[in-house]
N, C-alpha and C. Protein backbone atom coordinates (compact mmCIF):
# COMPACT_ATOMS: atom_id res chain seq x y z
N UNK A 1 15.71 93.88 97.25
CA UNK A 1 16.49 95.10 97.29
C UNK A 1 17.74 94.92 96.44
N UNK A 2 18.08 96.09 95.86
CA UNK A 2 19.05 96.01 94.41
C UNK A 2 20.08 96.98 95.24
N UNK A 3 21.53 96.67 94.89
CA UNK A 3 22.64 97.55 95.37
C UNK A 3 23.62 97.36 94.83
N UNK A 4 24.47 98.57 94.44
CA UNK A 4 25.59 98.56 93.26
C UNK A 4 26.39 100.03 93.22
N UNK A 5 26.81 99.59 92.45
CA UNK A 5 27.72 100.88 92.33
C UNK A 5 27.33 101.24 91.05
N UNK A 6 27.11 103.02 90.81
CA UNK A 6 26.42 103.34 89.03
C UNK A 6 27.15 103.57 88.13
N UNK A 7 27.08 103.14 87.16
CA UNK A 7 27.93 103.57 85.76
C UNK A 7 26.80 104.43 85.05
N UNK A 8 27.26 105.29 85.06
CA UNK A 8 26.71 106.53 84.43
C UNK A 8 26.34 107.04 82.99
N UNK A 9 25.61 106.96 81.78
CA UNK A 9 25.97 107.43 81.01
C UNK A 9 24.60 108.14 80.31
N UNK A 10 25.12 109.08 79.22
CA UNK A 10 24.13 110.32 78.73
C UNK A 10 22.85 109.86 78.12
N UNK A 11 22.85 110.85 76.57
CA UNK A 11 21.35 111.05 76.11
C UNK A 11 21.40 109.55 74.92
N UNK A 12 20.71 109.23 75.01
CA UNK A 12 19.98 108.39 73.31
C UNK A 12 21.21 107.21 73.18
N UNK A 13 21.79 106.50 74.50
CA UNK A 13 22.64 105.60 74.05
C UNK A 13 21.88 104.38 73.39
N UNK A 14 22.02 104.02 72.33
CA UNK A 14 21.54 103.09 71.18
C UNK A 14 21.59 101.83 71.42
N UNK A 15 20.79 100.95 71.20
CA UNK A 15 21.36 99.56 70.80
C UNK A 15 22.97 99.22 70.13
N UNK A 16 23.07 99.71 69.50
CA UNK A 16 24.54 99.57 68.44
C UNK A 16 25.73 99.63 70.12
N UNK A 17 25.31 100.68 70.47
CA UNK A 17 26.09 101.43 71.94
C UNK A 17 26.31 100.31 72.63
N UNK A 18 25.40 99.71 72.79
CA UNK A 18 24.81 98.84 73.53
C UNK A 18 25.64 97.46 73.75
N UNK A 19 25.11 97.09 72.52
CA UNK A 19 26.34 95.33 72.04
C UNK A 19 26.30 96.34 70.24
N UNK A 20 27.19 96.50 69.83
CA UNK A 20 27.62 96.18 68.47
C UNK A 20 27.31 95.75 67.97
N UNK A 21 26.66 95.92 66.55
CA UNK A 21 25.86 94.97 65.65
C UNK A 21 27.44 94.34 65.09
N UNK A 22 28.54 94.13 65.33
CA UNK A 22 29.54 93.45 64.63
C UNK A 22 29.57 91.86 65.48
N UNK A 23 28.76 91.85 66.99
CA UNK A 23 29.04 90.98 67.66
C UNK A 23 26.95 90.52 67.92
N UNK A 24 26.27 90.65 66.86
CA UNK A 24 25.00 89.88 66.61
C UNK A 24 25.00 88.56 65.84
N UNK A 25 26.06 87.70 65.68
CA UNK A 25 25.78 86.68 65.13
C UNK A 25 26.26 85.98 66.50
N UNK A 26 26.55 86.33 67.72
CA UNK A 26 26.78 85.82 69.19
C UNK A 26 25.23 85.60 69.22
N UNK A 27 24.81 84.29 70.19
CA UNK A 27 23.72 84.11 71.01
C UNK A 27 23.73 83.69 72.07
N UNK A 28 25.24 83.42 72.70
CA UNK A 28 25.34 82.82 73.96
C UNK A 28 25.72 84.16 74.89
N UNK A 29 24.92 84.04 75.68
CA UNK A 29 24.48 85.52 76.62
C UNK A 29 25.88 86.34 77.43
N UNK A 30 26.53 84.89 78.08
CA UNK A 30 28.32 85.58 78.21
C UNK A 30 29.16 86.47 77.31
N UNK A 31 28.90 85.93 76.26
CA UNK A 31 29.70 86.04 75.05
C UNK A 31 29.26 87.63 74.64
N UNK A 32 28.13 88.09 74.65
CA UNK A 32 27.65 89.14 74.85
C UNK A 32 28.05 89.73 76.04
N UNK A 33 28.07 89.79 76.53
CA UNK A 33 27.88 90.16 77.75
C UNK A 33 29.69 90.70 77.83
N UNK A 34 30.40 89.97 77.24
CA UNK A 34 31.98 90.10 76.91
C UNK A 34 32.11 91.56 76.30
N UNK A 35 30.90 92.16 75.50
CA UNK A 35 31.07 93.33 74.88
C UNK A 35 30.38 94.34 74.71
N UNK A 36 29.32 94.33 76.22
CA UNK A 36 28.52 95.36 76.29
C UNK A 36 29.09 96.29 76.40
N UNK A 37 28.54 97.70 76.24
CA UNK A 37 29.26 98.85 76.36
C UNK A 37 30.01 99.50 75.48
N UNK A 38 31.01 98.37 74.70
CA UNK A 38 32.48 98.75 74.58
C UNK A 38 32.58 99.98 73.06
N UNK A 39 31.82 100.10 72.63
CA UNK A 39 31.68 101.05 72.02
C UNK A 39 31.76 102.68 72.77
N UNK A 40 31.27 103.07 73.72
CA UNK A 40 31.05 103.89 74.70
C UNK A 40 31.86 104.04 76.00
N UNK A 41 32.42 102.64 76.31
CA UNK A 41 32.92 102.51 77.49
C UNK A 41 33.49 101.62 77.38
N UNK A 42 35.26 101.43 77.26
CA UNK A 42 35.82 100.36 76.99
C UNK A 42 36.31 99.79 78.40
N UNK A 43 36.13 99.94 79.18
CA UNK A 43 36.22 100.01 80.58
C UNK A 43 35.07 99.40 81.54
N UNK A 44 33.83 99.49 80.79
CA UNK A 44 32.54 98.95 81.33
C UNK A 44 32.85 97.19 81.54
N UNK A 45 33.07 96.28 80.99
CA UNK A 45 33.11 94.64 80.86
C UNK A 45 33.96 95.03 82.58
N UNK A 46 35.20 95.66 82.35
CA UNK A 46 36.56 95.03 83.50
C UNK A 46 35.82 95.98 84.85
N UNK A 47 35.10 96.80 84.67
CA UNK A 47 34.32 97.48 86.15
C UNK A 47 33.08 97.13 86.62
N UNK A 48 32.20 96.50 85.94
CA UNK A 48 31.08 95.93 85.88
C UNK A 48 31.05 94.89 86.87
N UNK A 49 30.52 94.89 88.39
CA UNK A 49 30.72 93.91 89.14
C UNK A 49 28.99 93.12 89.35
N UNK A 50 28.31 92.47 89.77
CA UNK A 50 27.12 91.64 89.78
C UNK A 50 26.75 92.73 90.79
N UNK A 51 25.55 93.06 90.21
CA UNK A 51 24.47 93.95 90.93
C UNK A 51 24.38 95.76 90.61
N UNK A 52 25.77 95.78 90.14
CA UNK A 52 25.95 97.49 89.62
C UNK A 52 24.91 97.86 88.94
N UNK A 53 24.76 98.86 88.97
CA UNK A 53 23.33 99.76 88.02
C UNK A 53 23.92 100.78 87.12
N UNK A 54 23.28 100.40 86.15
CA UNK A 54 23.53 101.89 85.23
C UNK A 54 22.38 102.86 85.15
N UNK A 55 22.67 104.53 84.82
CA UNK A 55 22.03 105.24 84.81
C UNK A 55 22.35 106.13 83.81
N UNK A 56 21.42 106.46 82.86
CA UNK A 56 21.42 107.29 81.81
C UNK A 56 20.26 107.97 81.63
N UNK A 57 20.46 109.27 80.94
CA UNK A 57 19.34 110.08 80.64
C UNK A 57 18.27 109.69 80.05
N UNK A 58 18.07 110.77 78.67
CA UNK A 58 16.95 109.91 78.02
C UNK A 58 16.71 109.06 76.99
N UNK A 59 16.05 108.48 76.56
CA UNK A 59 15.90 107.43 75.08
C UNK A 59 17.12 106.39 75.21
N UNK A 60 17.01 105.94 76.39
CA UNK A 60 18.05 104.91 76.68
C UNK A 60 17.69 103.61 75.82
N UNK A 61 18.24 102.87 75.21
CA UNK A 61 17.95 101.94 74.42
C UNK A 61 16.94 102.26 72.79
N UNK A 62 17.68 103.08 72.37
CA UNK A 62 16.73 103.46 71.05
C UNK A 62 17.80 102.71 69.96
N UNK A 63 17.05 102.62 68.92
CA UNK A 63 17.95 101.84 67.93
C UNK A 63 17.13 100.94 67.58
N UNK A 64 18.08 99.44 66.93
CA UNK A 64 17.42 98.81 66.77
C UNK A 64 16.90 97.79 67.97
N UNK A 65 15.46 96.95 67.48
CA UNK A 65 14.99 96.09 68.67
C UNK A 65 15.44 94.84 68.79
N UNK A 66 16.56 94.68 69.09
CA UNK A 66 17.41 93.83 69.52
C UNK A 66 17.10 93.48 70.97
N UNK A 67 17.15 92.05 70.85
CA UNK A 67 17.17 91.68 72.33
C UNK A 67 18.51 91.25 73.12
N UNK A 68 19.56 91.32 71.94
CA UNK A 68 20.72 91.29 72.21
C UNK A 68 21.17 92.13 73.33
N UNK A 69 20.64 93.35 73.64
CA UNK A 69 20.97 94.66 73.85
C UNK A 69 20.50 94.41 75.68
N UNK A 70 19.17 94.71 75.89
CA UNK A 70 19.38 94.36 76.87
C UNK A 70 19.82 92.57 77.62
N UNK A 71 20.50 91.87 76.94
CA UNK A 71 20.32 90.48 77.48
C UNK A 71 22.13 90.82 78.17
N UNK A 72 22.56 91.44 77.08
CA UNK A 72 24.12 91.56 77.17
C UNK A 72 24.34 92.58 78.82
N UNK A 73 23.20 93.60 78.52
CA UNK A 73 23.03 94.34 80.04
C UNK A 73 23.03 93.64 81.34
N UNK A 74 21.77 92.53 81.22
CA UNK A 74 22.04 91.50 82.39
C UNK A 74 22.77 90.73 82.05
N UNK A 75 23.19 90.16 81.83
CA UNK A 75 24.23 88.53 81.81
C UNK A 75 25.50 89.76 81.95
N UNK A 76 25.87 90.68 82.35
CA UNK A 76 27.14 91.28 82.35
C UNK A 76 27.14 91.85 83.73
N UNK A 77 25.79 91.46 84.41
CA UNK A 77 25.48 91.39 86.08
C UNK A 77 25.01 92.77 86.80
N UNK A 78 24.36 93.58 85.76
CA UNK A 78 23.88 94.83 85.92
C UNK A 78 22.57 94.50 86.17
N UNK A 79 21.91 94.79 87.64
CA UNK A 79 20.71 93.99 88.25
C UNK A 79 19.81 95.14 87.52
N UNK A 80 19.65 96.23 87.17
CA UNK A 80 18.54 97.50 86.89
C UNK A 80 19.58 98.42 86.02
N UNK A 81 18.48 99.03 85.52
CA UNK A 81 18.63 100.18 84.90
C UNK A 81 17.92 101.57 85.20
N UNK A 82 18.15 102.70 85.46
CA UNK A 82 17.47 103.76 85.57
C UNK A 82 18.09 104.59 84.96
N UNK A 83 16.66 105.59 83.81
CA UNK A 83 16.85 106.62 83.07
C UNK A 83 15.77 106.84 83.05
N UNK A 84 16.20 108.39 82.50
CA UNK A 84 14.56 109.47 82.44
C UNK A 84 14.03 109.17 81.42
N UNK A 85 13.70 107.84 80.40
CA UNK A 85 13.26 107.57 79.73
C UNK A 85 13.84 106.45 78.81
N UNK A 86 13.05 105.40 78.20
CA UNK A 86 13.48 104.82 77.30
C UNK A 86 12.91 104.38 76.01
N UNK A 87 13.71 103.86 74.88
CA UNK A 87 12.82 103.62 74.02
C UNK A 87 12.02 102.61 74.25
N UNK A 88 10.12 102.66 73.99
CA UNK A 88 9.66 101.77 74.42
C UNK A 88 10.03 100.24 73.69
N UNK A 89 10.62 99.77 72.52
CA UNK A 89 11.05 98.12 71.92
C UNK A 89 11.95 97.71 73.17
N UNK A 90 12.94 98.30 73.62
CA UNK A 90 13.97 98.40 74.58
C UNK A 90 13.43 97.74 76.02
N UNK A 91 12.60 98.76 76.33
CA UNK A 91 11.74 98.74 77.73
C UNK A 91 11.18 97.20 77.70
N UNK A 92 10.12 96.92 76.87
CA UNK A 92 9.43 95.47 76.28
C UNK A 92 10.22 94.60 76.22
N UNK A 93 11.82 94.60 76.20
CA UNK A 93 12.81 93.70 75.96
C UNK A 93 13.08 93.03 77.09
N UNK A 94 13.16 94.52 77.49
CA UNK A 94 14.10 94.02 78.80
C UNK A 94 13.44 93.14 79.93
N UNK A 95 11.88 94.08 79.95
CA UNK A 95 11.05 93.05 80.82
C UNK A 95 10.57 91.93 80.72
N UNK A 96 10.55 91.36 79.08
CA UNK A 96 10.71 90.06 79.00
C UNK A 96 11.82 88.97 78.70
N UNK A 97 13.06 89.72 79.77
CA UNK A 97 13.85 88.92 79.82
C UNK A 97 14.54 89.15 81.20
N UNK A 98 13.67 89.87 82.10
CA UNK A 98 13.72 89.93 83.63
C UNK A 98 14.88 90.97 83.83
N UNK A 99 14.99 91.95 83.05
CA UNK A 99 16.18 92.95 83.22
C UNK A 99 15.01 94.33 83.71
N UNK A 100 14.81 94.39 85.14
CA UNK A 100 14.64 95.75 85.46
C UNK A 100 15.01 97.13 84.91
N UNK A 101 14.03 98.14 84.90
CA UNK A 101 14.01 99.52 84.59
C UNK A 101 13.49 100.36 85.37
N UNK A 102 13.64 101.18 85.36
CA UNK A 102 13.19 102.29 86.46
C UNK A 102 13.26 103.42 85.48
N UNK A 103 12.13 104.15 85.71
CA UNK A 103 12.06 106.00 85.21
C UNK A 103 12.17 106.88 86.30
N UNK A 104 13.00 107.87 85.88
CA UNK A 104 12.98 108.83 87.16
C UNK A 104 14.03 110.08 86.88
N UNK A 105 13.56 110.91 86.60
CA UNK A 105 13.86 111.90 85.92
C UNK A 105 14.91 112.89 87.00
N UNK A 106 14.34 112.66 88.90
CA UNK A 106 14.99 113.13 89.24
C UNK A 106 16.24 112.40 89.91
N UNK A 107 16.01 111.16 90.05
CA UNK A 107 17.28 110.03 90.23
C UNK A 107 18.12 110.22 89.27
N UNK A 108 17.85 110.16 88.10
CA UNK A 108 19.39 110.49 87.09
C UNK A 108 19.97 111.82 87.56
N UNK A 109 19.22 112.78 87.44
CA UNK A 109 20.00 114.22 88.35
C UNK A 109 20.32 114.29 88.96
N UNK A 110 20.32 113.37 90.23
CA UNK A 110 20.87 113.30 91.41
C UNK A 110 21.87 111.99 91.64
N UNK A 111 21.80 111.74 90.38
CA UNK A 111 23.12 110.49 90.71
C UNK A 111 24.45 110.92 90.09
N UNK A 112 25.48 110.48 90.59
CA UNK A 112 26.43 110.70 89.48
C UNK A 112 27.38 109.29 89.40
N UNK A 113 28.36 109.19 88.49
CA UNK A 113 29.10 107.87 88.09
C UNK A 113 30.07 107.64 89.06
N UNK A 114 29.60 106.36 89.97
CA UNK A 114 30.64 105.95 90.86
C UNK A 114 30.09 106.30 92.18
N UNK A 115 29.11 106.73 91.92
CA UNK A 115 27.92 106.39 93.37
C UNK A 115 27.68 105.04 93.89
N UNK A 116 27.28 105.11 95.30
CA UNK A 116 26.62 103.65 95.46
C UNK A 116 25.19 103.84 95.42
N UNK A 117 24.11 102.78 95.03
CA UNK A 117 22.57 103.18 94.32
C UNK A 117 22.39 101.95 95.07
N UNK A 118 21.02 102.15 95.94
CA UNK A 118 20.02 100.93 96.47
C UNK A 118 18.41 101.40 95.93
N UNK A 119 18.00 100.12 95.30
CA UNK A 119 16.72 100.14 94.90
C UNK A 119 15.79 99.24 95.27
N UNK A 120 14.41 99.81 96.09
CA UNK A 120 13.58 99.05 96.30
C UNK A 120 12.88 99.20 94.77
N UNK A 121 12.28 98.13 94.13
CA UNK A 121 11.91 97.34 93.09
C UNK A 121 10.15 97.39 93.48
N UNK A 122 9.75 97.25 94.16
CA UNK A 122 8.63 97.13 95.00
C UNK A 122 7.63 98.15 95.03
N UNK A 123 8.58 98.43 95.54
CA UNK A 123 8.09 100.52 96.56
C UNK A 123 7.92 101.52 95.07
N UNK A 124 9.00 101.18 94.35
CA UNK A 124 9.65 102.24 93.51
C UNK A 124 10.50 103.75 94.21
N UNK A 125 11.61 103.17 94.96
CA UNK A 125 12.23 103.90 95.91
C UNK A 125 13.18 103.53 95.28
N UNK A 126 14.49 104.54 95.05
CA UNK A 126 15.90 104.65 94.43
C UNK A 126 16.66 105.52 95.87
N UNK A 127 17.49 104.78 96.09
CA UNK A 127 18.52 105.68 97.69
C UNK A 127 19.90 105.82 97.07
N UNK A 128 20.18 107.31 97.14
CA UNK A 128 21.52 106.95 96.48
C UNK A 128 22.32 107.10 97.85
N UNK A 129 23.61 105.91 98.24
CA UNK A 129 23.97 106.01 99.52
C UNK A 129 24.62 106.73 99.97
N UNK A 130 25.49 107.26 98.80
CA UNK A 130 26.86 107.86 98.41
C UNK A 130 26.31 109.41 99.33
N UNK A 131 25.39 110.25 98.62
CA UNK A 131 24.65 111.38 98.91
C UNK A 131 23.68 111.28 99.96
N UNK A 132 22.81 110.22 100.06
CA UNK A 132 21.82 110.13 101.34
C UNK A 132 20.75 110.82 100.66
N UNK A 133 20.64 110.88 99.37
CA UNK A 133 19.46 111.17 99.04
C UNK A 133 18.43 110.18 98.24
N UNK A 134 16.99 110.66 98.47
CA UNK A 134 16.42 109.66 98.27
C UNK A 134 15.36 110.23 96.73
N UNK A 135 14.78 108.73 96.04
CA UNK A 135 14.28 109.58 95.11
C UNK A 135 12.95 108.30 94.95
N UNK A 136 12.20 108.67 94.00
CA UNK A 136 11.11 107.55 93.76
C UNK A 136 10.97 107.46 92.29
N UNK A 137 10.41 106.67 91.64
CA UNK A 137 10.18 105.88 90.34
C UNK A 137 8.74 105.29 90.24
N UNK A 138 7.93 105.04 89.58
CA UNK A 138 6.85 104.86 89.22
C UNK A 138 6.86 102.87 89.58
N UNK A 139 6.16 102.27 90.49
CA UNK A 139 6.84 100.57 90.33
C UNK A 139 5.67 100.33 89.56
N UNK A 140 5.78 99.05 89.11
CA UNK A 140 5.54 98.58 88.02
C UNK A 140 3.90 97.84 88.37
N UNK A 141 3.24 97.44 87.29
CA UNK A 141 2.10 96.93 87.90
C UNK A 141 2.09 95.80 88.16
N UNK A 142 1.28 94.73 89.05
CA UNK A 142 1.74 93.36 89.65
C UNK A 142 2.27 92.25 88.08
N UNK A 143 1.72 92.41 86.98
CA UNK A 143 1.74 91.41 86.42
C UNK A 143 3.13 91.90 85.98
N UNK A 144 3.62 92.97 85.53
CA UNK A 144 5.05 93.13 85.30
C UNK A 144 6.00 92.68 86.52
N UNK A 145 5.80 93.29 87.52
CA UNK A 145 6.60 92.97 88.59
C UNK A 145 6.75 91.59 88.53
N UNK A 146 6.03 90.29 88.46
CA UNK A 146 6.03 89.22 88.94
C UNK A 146 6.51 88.71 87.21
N UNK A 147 6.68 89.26 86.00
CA UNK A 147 7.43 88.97 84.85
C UNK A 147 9.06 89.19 85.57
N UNK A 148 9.10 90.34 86.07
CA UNK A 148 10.65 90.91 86.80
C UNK A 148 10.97 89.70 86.92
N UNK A 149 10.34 89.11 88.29
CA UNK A 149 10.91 88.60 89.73
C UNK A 149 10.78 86.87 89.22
N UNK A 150 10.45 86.59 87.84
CA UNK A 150 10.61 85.55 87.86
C UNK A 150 11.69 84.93 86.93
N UNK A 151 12.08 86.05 86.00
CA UNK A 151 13.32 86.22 85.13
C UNK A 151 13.02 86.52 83.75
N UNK A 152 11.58 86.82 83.58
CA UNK A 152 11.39 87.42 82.42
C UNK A 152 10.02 86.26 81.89
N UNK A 153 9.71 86.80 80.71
CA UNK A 153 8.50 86.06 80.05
C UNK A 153 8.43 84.42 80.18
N UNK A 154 9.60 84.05 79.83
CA UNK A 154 9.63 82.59 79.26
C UNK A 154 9.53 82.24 80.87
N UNK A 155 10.19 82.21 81.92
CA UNK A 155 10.31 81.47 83.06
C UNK A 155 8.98 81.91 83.72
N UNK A 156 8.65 83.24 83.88
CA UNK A 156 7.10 83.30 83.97
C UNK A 156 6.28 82.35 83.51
N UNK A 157 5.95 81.81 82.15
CA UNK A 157 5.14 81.21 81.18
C UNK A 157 5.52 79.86 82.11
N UNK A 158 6.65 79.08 81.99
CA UNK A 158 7.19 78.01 82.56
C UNK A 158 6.61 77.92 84.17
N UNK A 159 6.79 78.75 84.96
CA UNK A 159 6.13 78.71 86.28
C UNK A 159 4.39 78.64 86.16
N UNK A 160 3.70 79.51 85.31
CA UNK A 160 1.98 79.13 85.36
C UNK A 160 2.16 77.98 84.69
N UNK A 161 3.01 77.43 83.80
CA UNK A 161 2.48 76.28 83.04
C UNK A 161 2.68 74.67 84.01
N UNK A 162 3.32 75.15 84.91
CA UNK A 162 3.45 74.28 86.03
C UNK A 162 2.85 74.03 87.11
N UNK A 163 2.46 75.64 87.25
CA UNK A 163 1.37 75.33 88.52
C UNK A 163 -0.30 74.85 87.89
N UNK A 164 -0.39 74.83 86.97
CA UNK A 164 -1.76 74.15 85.78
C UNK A 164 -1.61 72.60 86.04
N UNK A 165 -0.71 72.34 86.39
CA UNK A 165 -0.53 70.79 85.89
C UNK A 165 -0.69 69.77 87.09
């Protein structure tokens, strides 16, 4: 179970939006993580607490396919993401690097910035606490889920390559 407080934001926020292509010669995930947002939200790094969720409309992560983009999302302690859509390079990113997504067209409508948001991951259940309303999301199929829950591709790969041995 996922719980946070939401940072909110609109339509087609970009990779660039995202981390800055001025701060892509960074590869250490903090260091990123120092400047997510700040194009959009210079305020996002100093409010951003471990577990908060963001929520945005649609074509969330379009741009370029940077994995910068979502890595800087988690390592900046944002457990999920939910929007009514994303770009699919984005989506593929994120899940192979254990950064949750959620679709849900009527959870973004019903959330607003500075809500508190609990997500079953599982179920595909979104509760916003703030309102007491509840919403659902499509969950994922077992082999994604268990990419989620193990931190993404590589630690997945690392866990079967261990239990082989």
């Amino acid at each position: 179970m996922l719980k946070g407080k939401v940072h909110k934001y609109g339509t087609n926020v970009d990779t660039d939006a995202i981390i800055p292509a001025r701060y892509l010669n960074i590869s250490e995930p903090e260091l990123l993580a120092a400047h997510c947002m700040e194009d959009i939200d210079l305020d996002f790094v100093k409010n951003v607490k471990p577990g908060d969720i963001i929520v945005a409309d649609t074509n969330f992560g379009c741009g370029s396919s940077r994995e910068h983009a979502p890595l800087a999302i988690k390592t900046s302690g944002v457990s999920c993401v939910i929007a009514k859509s994303f770009a699919r390079i984005f989506f593929r990113n994120a899940i192979n690097i254990g950064l949750p997504l959620l679709e849900s067209e009527a959870a973004v409508d019903g959330i607003k910035n500075g809500d508190t948001v609990e997500v079953d991951l599982e179920k595909g259940i979104i509760k916003n606490i703030t309102t007491g309303k509840q919403f659902t999301a499509k969950p994922y199929p077992e082999f994604m889920s268990q990419l989620v829950k193990t931190g993404g591709l590589i630690e997945y790969t690392k866990k079967r390559l261990a239990a082989v041995k």
